[in-house]
C-alpha atoms as a PDB file:
ATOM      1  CA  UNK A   1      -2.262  -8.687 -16.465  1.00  0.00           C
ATOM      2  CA  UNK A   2      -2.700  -5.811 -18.414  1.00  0.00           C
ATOM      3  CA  UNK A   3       0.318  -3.164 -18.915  1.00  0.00           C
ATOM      4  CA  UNK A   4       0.801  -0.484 -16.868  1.00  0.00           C
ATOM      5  CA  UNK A   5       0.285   2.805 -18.438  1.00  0.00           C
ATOM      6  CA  UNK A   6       3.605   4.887 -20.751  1.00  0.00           C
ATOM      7  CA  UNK A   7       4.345   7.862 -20.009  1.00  0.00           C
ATOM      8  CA  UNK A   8       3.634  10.508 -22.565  1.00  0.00           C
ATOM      9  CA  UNK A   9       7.527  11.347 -23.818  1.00  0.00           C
ATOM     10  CA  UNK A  10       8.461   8.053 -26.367  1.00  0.00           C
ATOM     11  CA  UNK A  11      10.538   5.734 -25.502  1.00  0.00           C
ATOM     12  CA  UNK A  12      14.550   7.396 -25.051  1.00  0.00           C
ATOM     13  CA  UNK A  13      16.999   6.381 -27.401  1.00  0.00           C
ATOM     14  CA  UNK A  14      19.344   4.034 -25.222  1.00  0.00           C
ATOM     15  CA  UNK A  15      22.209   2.279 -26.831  1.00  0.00           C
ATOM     16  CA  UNK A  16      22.865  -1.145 -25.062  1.00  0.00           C
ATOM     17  CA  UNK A  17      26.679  -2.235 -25.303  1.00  0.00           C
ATOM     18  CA  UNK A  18      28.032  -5.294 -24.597  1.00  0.00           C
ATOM     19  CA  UNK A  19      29.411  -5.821 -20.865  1.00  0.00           C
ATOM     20  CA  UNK A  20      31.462  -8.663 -18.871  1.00  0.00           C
ATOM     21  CA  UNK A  21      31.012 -10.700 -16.621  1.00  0.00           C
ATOM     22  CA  UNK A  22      33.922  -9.939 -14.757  1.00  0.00           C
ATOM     23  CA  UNK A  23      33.566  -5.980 -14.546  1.00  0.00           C
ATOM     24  CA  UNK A  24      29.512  -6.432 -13.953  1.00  0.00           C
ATOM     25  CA  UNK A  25      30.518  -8.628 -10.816  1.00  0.00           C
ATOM     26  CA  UNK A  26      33.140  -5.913  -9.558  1.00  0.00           C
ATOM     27  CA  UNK A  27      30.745  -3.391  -9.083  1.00  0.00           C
ATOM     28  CA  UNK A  28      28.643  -2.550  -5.932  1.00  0.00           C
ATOM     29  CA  UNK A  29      25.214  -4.740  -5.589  1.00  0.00           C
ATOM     30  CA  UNK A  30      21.816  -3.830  -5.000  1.00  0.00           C
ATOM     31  CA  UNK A  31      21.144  -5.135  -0.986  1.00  0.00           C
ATOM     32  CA  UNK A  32      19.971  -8.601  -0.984  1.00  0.00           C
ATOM     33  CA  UNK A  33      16.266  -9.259  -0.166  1.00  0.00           C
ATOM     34  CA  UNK A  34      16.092  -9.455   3.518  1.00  0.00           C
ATOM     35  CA  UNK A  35      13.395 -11.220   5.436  1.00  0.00           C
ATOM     36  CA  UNK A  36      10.420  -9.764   6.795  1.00  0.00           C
ATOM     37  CA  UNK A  37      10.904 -10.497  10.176  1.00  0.00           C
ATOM     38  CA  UNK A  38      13.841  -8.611   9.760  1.00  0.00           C
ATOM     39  CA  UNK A  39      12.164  -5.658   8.497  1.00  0.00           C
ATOM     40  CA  UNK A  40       9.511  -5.789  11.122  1.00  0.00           C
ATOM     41  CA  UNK A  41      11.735  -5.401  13.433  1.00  0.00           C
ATOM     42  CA  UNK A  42      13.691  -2.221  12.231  1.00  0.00           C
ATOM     43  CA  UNK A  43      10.277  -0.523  11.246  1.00  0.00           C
ATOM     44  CA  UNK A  44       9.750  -0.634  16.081  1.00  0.00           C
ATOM     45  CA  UNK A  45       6.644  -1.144  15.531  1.00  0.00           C
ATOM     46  CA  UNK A  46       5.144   1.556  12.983  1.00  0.00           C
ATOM     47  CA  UNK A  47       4.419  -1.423  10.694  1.00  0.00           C
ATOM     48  CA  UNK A  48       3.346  -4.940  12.058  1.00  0.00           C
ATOM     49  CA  UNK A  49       1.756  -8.066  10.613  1.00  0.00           C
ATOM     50  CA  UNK A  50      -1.039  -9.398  12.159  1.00  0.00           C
ATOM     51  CA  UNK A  51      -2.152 -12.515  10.232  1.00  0.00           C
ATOM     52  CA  UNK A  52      -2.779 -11.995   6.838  1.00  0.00           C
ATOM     53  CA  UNK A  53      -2.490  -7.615   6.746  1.00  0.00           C
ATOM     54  CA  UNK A  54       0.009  -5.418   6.937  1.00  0.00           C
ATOM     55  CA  UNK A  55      -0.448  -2.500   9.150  1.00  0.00           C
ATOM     56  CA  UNK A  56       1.735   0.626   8.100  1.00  0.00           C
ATOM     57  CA  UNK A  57       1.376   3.523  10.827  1.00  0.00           C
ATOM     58  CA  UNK A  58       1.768   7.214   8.943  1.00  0.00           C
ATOM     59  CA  UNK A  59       3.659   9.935  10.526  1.00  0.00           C
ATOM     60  CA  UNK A  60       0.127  11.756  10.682  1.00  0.00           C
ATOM     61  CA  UNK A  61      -0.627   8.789  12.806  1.00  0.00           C
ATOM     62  CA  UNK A  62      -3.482   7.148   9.993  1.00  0.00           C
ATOM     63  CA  UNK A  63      -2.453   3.645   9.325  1.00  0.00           C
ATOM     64  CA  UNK A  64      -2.519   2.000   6.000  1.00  0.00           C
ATOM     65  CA  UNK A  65      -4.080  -1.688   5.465  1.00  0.00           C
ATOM     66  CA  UNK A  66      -2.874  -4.049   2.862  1.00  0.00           C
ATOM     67  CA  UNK A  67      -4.850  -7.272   3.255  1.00  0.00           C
ATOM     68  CA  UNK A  68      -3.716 -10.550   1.774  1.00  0.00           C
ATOM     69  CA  UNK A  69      -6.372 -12.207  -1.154  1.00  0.00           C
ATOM     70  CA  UNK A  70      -6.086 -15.719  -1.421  1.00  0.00           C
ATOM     71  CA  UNK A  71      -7.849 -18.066  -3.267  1.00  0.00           C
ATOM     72  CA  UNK A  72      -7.694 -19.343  -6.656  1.00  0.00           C
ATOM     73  CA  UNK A  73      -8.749 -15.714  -8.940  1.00  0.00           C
ATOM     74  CA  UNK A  74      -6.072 -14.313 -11.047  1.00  0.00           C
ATOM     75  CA  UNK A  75      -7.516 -10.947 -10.771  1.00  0.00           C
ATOM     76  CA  UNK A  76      -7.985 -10.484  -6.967  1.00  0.00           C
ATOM     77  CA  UNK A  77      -5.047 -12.738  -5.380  1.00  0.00           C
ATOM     78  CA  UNK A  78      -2.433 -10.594  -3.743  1.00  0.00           C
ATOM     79  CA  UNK A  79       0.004 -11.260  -1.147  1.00  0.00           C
ATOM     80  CA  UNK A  80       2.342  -8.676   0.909  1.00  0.00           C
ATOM     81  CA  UNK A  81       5.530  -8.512   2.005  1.00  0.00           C
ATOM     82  CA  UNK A  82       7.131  -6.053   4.223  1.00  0.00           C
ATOM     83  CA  UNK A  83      10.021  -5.221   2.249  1.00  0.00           C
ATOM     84  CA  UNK A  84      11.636  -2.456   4.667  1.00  0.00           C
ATOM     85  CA  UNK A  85      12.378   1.552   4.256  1.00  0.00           C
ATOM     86  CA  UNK A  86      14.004   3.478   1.781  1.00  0.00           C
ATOM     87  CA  UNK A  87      15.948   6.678   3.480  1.00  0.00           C
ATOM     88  CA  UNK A  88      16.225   8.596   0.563  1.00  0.00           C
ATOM     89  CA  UNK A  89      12.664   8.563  -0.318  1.00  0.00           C
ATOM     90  CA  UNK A  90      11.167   8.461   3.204  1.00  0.00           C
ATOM     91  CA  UNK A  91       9.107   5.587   2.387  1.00  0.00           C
ATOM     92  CA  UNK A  92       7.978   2.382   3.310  1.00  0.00           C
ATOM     93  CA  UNK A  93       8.266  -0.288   0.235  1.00  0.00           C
ATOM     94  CA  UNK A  94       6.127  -3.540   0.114  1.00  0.00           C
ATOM     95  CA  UNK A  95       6.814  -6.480  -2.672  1.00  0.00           C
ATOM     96  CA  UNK A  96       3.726  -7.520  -3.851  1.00  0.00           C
ATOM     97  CA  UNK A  97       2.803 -11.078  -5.482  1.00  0.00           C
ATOM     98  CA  UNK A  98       0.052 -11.405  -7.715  1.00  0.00           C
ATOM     99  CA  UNK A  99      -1.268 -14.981  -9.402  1.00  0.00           C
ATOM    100  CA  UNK A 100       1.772 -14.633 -12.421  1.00  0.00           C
ATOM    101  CA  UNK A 101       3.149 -11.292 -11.589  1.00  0.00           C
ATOM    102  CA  UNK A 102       4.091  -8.820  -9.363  1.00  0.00           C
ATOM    103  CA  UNK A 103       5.202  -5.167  -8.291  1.00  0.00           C
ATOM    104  CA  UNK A 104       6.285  -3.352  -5.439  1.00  0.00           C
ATOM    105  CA  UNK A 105       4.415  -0.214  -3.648  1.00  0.00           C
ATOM    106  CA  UNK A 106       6.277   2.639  -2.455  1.00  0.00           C
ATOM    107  CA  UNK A 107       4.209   4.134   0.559  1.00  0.00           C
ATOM    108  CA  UNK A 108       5.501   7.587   1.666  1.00  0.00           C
ATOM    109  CA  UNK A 109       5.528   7.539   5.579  1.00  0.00           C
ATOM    110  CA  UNK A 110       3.629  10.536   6.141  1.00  0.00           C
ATOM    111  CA  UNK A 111       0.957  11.019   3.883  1.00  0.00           C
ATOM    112  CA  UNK A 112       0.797   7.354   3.004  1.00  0.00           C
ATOM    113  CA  UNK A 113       0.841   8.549  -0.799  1.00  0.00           C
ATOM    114  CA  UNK A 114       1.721   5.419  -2.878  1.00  0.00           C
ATOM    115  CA  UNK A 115       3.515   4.559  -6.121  1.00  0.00           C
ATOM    116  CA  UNK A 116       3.922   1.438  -8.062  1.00  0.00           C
ATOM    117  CA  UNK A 117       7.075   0.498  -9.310  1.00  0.00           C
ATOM    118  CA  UNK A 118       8.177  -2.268 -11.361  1.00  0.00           C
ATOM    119  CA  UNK A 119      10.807  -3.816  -8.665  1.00  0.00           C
ATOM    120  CA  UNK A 120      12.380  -2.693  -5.475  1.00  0.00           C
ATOM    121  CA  UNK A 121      14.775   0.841  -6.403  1.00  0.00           C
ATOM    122  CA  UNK A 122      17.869   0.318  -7.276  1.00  0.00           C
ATOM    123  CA  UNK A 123      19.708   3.430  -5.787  1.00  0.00           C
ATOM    124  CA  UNK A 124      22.457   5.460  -7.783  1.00  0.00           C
ATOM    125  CA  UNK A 125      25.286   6.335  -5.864  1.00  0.00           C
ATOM    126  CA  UNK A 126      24.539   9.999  -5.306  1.00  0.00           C
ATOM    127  CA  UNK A 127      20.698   9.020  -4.056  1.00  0.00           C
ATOM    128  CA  UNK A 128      19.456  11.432  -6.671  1.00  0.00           C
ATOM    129  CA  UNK A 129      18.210   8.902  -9.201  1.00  0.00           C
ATOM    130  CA  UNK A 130      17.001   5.494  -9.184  1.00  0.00           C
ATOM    131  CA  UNK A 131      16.406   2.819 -11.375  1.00  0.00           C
ATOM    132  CA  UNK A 132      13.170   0.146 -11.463  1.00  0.00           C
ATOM    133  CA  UNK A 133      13.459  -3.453 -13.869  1.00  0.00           C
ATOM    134  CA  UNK A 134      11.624  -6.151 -14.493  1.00  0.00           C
ATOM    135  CA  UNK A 135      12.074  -8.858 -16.975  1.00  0.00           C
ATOM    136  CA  UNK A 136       8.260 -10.378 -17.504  1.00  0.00           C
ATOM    137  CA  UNK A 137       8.488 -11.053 -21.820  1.00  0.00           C
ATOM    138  CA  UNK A 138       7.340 -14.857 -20.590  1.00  0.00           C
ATOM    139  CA  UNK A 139       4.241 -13.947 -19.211  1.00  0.00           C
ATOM    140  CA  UNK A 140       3.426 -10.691 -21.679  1.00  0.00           C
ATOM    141  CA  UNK A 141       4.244  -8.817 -18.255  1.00  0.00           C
ATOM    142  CA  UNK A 142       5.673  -5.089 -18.632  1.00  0.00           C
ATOM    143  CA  UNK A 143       9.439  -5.793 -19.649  1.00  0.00           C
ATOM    144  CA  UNK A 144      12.258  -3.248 -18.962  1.00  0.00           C
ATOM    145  CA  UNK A 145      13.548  -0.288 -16.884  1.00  0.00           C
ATOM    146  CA  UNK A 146      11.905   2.845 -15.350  1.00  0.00           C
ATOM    147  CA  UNK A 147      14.360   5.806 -14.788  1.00  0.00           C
ATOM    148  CA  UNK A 148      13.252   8.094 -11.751  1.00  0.00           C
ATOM    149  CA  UNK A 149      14.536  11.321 -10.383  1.00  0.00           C
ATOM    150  CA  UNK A 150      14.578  11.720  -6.477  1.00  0.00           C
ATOM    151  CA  UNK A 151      13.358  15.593  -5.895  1.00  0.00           C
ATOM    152  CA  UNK A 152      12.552  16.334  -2.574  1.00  0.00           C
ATOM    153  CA  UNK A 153      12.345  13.020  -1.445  1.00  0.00           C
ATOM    154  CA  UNK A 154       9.321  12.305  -3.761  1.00  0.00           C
ATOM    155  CA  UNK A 155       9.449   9.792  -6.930  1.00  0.00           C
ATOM    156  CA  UNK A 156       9.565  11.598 -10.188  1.00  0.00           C
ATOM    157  CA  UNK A 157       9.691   8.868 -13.151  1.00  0.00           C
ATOM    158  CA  UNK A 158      11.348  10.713 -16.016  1.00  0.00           C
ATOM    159  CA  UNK A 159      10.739   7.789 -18.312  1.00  0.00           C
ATOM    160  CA  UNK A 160       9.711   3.970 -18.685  1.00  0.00           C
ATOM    161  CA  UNK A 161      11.695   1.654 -21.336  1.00  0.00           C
ATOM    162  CA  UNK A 162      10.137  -1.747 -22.805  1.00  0.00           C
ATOM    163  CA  UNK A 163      12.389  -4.094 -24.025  1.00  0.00           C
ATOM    164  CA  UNK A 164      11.521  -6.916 -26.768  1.00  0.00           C
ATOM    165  CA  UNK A 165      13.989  -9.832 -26.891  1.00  0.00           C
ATOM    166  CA  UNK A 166      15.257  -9.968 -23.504  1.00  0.00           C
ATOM    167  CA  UNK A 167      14.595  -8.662 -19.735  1.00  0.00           C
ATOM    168  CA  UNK A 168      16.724  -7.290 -17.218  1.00  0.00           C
ATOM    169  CA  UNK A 169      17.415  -9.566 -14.493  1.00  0.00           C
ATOM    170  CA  UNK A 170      19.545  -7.432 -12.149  1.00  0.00           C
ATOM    171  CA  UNK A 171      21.142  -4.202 -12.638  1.00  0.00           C
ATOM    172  CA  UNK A 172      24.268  -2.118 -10.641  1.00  0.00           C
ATOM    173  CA  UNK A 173      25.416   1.249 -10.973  1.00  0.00           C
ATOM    174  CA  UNK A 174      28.439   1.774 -12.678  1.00  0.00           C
ATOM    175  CA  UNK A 175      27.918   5.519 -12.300  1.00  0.00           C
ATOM    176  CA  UNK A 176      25.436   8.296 -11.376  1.00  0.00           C
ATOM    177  CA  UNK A 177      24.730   8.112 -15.220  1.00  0.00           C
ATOM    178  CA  UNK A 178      25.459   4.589 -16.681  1.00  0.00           C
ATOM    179  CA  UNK A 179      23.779   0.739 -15.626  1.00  0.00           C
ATOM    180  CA  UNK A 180      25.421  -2.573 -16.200  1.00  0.00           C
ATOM    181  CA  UNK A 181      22.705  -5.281 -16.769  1.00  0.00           C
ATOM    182  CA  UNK A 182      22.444  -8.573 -16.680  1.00  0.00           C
ATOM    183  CA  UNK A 183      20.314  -9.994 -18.936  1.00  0.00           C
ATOM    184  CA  UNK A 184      17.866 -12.833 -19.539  1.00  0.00           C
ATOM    185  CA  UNK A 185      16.718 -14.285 -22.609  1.00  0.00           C
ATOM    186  CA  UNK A 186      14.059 -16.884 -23.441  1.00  0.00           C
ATOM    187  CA  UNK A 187      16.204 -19.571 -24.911  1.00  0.00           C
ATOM    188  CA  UNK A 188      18.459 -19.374 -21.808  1.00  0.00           C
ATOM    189  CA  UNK A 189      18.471 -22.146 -20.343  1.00  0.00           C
ATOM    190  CA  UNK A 190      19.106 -22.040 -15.882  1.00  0.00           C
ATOM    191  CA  UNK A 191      22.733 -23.274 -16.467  1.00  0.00           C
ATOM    192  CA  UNK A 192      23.601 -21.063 -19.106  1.00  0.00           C
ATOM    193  CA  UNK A 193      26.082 -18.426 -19.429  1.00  0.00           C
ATOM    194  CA  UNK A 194      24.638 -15.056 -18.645  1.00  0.00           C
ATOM    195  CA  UNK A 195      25.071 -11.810 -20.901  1.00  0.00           C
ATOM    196  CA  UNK A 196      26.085  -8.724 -19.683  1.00  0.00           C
ATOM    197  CA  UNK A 197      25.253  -5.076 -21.428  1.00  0.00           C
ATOM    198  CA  UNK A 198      25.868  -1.471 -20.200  1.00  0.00           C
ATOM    199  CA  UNK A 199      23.899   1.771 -20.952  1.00  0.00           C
ATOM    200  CA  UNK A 200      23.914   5.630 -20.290  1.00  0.00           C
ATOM    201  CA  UNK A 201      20.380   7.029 -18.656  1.00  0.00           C
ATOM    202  CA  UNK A 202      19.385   9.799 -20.223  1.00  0.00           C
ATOM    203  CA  UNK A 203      17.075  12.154 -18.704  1.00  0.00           C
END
C-alpha cells in the first residue's frame, strides 16, 4: 500500500521522553473497541448492515454505501465495520480492513463528507483536539501520529508525524497538550516488556 499523502508544513520538531509504565497506566484510556452489534444498535437505525454493506442514512436523508470486497486481490479487498459515532465531530466512523492494512473513515452525518484517518480519534480532554496513530514499520505501512484540531465540528489535521524505529501502539492524554505512548518495536518480542515515552503536540 502506498503512503498516504504529507501535508505541506515538515515534519514538527517533537521531543519523545521516556515514560513509565506505571504513570502511562494511571491515566484515562481511549474506549475499548466495542462490537458492531452494539453500535448498530445505538445508531436506531440510521445505519444498518444488510449482508455484506453498510448503509449510513445522512441527515439530508441520502444514504452512503460501503460494500464489502472479498476475494483474494490486495488492491480491491475491503471489509467494514461499524465502528459507532463520535459527538464531538458529528460523525459516523467505520474501521476499515484492507489485505495487510487498514484505516478508519470519518463520515460526517449530514453531508456524508468523509476523511481518512490513520486509527479511530483519540479525544483530548477538552474535545478540541484529537490525536490519530498507527504503528505499520512491518509492513512499510504509514507509521506515526496525526495531530488534528476540532473547529466547528469539522477535522482540521494540523500535521502528520512518521516515525522510523518504532510505532505507536496506543496513546492517552496526559493533557490538552502532551501524549503518553506506548510503543512497539520490531525486535519486541509478544512477552516483552513494553516502553513508554511522552511528548508535547505542538500546533
Amino acid at each position: 500500500m502506498a503512503k498516504s499523502f504529507l501535508p505541506s508544513r515538515p515534519n514538527p520538531a517533537l521531543h519523545f521522553t521516556a515514560y513509565s509504565r506505571q504513570q502511562f497506566l494511571r491515566l484515562p484510556a481511549a474506549a475499548s473497541d466495542p462490537s458492531e452489534k452494539a453500535s448498530l444498535l445505538a445508531a436506531r437505525g440510521q445505519v444498518v448492515r444488510r449482508r455484506g454493506q453498510l448503509l449510513i442514512t445522512l441527515d439530508n436523508g441520502k444514504v452512503v454505501r460501503l460494500t464489502n470486497h472479498d476475494g483474494d486481490n490486495p488492491d480491491t479487498y475491503a471489509q467494514y465495520r461499524f465502528y459507532g459515532r463520535i459527538p464531538a465531530l458529528q460523525s459516523w466512523l467505520v474501521e476499515v480492513t484492507g489485505w495487510e492494512n487498514g484505516h478508519t473513515l470519518l463520515i460526517e452525518q449530514t453531508t456524508g463528507k468523509q476523511t481518512r484517518l490513520w486509527s479511530a480519534p483519540v479525544l483530548a480532554p477538552d474535545q478540541l483536539h484529537f490525536v490519530t496513530h498507527k504503528s505499520g514499520f512491518i509492513f512499510d505501512d504509514d507509521n506515526g501520529l496525526q495531530y488534528w484540531a476540532i473547529r466547528g465540528h469539522a477535522p482540521v489535521k494540523l500535521w502528520e508525524y512518521q516515525l522510523e524505529s518504532w510505532g505507536p501502539e496506543e496513546v492517552r492524554w496526559i493533557n490538552n497538550t502532551s501524549i503518553a505512548i506506548r510503543q512497539q518495536r520490531a525486535d519486541d518480542q509478544p512477552t516483552a516488556p513494553r516502553r513508554y515515552v511522552s511528548v508535547r503536540l505542538t500546533p
